[in-house]
Protein backbone atom coordinates (compact mmCIF):
# COMPACT_ATOMS: atom_id res chain seq x y z
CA UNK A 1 3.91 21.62 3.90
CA UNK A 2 2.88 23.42 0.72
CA UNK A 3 1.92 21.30 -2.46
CA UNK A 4 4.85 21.79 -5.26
CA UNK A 5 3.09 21.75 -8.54
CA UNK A 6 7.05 21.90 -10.52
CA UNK A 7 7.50 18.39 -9.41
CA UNK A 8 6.10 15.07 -10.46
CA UNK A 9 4.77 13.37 -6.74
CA UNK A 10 3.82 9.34 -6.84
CA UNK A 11 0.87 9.68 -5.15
CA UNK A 12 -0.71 12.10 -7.99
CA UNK A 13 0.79 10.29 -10.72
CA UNK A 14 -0.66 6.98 -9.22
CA UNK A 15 -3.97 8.73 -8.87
CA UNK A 16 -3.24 9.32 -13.11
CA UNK A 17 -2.62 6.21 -13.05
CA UNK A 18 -6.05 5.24 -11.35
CA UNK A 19 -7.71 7.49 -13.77
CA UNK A 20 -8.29 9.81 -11.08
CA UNK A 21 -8.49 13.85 -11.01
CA UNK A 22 -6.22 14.82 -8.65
CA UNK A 23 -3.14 15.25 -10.63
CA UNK A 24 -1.27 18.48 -12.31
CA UNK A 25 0.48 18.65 -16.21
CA UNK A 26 3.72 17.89 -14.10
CA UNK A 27 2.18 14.29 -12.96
CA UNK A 28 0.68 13.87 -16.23
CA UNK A 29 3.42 14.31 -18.51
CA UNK A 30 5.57 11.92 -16.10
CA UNK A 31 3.45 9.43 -15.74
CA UNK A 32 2.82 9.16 -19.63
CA UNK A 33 6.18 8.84 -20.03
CA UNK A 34 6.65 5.74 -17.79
CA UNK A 35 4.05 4.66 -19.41
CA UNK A 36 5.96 4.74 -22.86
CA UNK A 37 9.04 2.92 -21.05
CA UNK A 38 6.68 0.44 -18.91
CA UNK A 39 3.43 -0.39 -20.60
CA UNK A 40 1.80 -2.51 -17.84
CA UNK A 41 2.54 0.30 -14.97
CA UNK A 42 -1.07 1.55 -15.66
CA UNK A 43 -2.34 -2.29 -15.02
CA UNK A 44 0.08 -2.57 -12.27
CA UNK A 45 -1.38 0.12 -10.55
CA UNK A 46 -5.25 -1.45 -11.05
CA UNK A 47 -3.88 -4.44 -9.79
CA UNK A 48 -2.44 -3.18 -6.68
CA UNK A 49 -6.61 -1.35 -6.10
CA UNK A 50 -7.81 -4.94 -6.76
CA UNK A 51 -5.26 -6.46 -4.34
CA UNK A 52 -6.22 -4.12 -1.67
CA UNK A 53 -9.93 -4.73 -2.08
CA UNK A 54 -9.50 -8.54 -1.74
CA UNK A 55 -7.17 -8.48 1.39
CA UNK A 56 -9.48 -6.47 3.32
CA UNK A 57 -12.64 -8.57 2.26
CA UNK A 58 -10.67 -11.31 3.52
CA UNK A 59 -9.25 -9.60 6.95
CA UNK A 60 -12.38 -8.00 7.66
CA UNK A 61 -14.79 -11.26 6.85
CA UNK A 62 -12.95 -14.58 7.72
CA UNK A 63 -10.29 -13.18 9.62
CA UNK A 64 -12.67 -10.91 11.70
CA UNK A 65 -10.06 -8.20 11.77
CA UNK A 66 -12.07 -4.82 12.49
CA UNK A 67 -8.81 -2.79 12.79
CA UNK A 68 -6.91 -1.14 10.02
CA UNK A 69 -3.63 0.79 9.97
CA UNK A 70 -2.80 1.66 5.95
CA UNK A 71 0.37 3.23 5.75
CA UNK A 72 1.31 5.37 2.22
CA UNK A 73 -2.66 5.54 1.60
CA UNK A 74 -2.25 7.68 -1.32
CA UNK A 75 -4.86 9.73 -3.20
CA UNK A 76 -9.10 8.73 -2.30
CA UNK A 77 -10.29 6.61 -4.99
CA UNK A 78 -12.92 3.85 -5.30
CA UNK A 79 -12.37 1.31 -2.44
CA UNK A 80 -10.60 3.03 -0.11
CA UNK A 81 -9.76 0.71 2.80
CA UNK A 82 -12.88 2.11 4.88
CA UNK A 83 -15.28 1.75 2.78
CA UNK A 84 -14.28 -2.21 2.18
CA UNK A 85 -14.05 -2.79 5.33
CA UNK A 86 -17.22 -1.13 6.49
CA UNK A 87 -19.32 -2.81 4.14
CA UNK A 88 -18.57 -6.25 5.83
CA UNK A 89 -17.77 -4.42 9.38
CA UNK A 90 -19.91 -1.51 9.44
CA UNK A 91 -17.68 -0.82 13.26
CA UNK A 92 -14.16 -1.02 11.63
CA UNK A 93 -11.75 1.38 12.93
CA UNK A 94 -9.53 2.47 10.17
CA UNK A 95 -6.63 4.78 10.21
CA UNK A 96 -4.67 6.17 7.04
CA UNK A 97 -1.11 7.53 6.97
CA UNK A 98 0.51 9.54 4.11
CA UNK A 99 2.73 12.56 4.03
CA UNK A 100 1.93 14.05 0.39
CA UNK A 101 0.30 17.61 1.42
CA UNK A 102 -2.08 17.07 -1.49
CA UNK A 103 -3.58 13.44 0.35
CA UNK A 104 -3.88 15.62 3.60
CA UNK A 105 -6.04 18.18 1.49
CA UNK A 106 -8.49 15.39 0.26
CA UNK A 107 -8.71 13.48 3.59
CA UNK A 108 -11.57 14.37 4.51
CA UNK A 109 -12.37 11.93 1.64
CA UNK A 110 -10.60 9.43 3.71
CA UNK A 111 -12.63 9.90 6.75
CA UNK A 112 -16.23 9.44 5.86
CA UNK A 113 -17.43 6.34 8.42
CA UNK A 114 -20.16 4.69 9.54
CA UNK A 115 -22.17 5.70 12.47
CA UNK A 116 -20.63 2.82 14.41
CA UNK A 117 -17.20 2.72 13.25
CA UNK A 118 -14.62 5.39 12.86
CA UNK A 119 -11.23 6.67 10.70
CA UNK A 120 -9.15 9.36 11.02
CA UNK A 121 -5.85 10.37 9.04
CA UNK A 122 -2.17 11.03 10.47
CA UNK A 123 0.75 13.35 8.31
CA UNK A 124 3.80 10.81 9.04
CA UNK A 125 6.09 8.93 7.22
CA UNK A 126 6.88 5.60 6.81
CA UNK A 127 10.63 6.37 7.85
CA UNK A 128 9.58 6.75 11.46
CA UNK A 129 6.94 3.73 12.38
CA UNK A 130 7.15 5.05 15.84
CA UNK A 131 5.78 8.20 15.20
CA UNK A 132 3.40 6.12 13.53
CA UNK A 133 2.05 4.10 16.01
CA UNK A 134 2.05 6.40 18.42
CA UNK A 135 -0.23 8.88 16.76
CA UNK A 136 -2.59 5.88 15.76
CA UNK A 137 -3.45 4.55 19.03
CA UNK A 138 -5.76 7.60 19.39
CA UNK A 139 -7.82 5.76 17.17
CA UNK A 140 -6.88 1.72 17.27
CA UNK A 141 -6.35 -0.31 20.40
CA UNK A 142 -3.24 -2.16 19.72
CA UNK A 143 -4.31 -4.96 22.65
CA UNK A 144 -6.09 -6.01 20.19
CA UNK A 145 -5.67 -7.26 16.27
CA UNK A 146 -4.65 -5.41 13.74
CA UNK A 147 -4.78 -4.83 9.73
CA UNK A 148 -1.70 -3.16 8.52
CA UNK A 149 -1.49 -2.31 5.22
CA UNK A 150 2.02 -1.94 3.62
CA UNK A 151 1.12 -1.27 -0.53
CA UNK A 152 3.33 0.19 -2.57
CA UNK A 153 5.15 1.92 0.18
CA UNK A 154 8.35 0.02 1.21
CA UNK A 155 9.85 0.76 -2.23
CA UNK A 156 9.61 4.37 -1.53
CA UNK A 157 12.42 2.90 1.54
CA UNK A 158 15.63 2.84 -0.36
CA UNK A 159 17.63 1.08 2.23
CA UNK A 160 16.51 -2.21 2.76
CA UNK A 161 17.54 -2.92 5.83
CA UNK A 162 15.52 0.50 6.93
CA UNK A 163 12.54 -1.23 5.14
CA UNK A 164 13.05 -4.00 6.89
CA UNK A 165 13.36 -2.05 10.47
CA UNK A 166 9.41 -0.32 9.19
CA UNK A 167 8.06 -3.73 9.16
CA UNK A 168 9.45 -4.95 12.37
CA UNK A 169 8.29 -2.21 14.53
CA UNK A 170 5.12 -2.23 13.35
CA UNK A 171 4.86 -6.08 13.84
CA UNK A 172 6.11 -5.42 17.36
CA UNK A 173 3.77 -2.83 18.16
CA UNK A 174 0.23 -4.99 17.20
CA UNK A 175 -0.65 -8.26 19.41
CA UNK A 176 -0.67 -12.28 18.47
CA UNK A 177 -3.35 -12.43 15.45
CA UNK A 178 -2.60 -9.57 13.29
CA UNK A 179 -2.04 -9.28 10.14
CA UNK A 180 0.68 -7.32 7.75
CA UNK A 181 -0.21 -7.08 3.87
CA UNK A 182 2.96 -5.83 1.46
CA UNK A 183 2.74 -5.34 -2.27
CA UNK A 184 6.40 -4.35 -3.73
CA UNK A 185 7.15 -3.59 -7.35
CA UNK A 186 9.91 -5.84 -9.03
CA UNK A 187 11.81 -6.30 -11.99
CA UNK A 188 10.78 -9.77 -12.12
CA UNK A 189 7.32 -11.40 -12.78
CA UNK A 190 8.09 -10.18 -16.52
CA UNK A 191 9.29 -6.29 -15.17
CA UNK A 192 13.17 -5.91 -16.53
CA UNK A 193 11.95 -2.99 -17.98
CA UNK A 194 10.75 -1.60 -15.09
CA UNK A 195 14.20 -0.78 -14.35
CA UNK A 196 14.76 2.04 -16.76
CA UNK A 197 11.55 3.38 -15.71
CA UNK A 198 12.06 3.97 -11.97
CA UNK A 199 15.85 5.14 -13.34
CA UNK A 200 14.07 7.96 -15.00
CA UNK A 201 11.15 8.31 -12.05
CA UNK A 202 14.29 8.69 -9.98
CA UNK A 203 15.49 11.40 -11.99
CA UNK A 204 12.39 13.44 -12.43
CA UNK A 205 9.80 12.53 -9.46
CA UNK A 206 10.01 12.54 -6.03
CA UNK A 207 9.95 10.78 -3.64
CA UNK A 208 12.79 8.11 -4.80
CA UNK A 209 11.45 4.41 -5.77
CA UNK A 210 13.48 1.56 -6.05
CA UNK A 211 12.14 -2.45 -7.09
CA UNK A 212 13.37 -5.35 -5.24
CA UNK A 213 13.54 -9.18 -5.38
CA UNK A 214 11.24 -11.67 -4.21
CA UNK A 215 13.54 -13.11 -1.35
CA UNK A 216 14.11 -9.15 -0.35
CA UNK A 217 10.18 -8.98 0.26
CA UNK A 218 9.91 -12.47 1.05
CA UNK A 219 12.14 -11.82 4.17
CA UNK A 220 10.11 -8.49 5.30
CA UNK A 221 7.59 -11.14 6.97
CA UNK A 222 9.72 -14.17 7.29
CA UNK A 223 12.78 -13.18 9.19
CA UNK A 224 10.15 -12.39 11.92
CA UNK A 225 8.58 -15.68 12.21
CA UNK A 226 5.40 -14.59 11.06
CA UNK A 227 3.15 -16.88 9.33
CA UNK A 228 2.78 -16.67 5.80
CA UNK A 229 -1.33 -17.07 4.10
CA UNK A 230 -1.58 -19.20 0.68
CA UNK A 231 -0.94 -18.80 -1.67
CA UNK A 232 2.23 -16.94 -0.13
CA UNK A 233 4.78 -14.77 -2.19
CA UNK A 234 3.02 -14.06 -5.70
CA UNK A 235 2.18 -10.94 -8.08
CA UNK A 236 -0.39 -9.18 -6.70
CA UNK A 237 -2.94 -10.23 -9.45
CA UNK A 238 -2.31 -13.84 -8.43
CA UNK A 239 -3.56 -13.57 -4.82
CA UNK A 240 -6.26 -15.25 -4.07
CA UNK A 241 -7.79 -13.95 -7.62
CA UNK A 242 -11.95 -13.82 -8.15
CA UNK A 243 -11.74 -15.38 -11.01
CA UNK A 244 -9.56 -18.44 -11.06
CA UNK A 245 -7.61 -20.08 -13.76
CA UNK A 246 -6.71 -18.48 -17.02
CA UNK A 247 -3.50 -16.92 -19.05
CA UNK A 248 -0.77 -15.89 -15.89
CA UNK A 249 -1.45 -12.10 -15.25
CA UNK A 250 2.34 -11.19 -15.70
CA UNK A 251 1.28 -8.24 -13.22
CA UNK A 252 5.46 -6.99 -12.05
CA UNK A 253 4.01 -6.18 -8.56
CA UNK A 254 4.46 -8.56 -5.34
CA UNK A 255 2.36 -9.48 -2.69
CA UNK A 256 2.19 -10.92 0.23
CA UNK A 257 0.01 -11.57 3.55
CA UNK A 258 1.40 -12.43 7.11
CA UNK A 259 -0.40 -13.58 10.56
CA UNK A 260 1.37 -13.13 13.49
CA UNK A 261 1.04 -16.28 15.89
């Protein structure tokens, strides 16, 4: 799959986003335009980083998880999944998924590793969890518990129900004590004009976004019994914070973490 520089793609304007470097005038000038309809998207998208740093501390340290399956990884940037992990687990397996040609370029990035642990990097899409799974158990042993990361890419599923179907055969495919982590933009938590953004994203960007309520995301982990951590279904900012108390983030970007019993 060749890289199309003509095109806006989400993973290099969220690496813009990031302030990273791996982005053409195409992502740029998109990505500075949602900015001028959506502010906070810039924050949102630090957010999400912090997010992911926190629910790995937590998987990796208290929750002794030391298998990882992040799905939509995106560009490398400062605290990839690995390297959080490894630092509390220097053995953590960790495998990333994306199907941007311009990730697969820079994954190398991706799978740097301790001596004792490993990564590695699979070209699939969320569409097809099977595919998924299948490819990954190269690398993870899915007898045992897993880490899988869901950020920002079930609203790149337009169909809900198909977002929905993602979740649950991943969930069937990893053993009692996993985990599944999900952060979904909204047009709630403060986000109505988040809206006409992804209207115009939609227009000019690939792939296709769309924002969803909190009972839509809610019910990704719920309708499948799974147990829900505190301080359950909250922006993204707002879990489990490292520095508590003070003004409401107003961060338009759900989150939530699952066990399964």
């Amino acid at each position: 799959m060749s890289i199309d520089t003509t095109v806006a793609h989400n993973a290099r304007v969220w690496n813009y986003w990031l302030n990273g470097k791996d982005h053409y005038e195409v992502d740029r000038q998109v990505g500075e335009h949602v900015i001028s309809m959506f502010p906070s998207i810039a924050e949102v998208a630090q957010a999400d980083r912090a997010f992911l740093r926190r629910v790995v501390r937590h998987l990796a340290g208290e929750a002794d998880i030391d298998q990882f399956l992040d799905i939509g990884t995106g560009l490398p940037t400062a605290d990839n999944t690995h390297q959080v992990a490894q630092q509390i687990n220097p053995a953590a397996h960790i495998v990333y998924v994306d199907n941007d040609p311009l990730v697969l370029t820079h994954a190398r990035a991706l799978l740097t590793s301790t001596p004792e642990g490993r990564t590695d990097y699979i070209e699939a899409d969320a569409h097809d969890p099977e595919a998924i799974v299948r490819t990954a158990a190269r690398t993870l042993d899915f007898s045992k518990p897993v880490g899988v990361m869901l950020l920002g890419v079930l609203n790149f599923i337009v169909d809900t129900e198909k977002a929905a179907a993602t979740v649950r055969h991943l969930v069937e495919a990893v053993p009692s004590g996993s985990y599944v982590a999900i952060s979904h933009p909204t047009t709630e938590l403060g986000g109505e004009a988040n809206r006409e953004a992804m209207a115009f994203w939609n227009e000019n960007a690939t792939p296709a976004i769309t924002a969803r309520a909190g009972e839509d995301i809610d019910a990704f982990v719920n309708d499948l019994g799974l147990e829900v951590l505190e301080p359950g279904l909250v922006s993204c900012a707002d879990w489990r914070p490292d520095v508590q108390g003070g003004k409401p983030s107003d961060i338009p970007q759900y989150a939530i973490v699952a066990r399964k019993p």
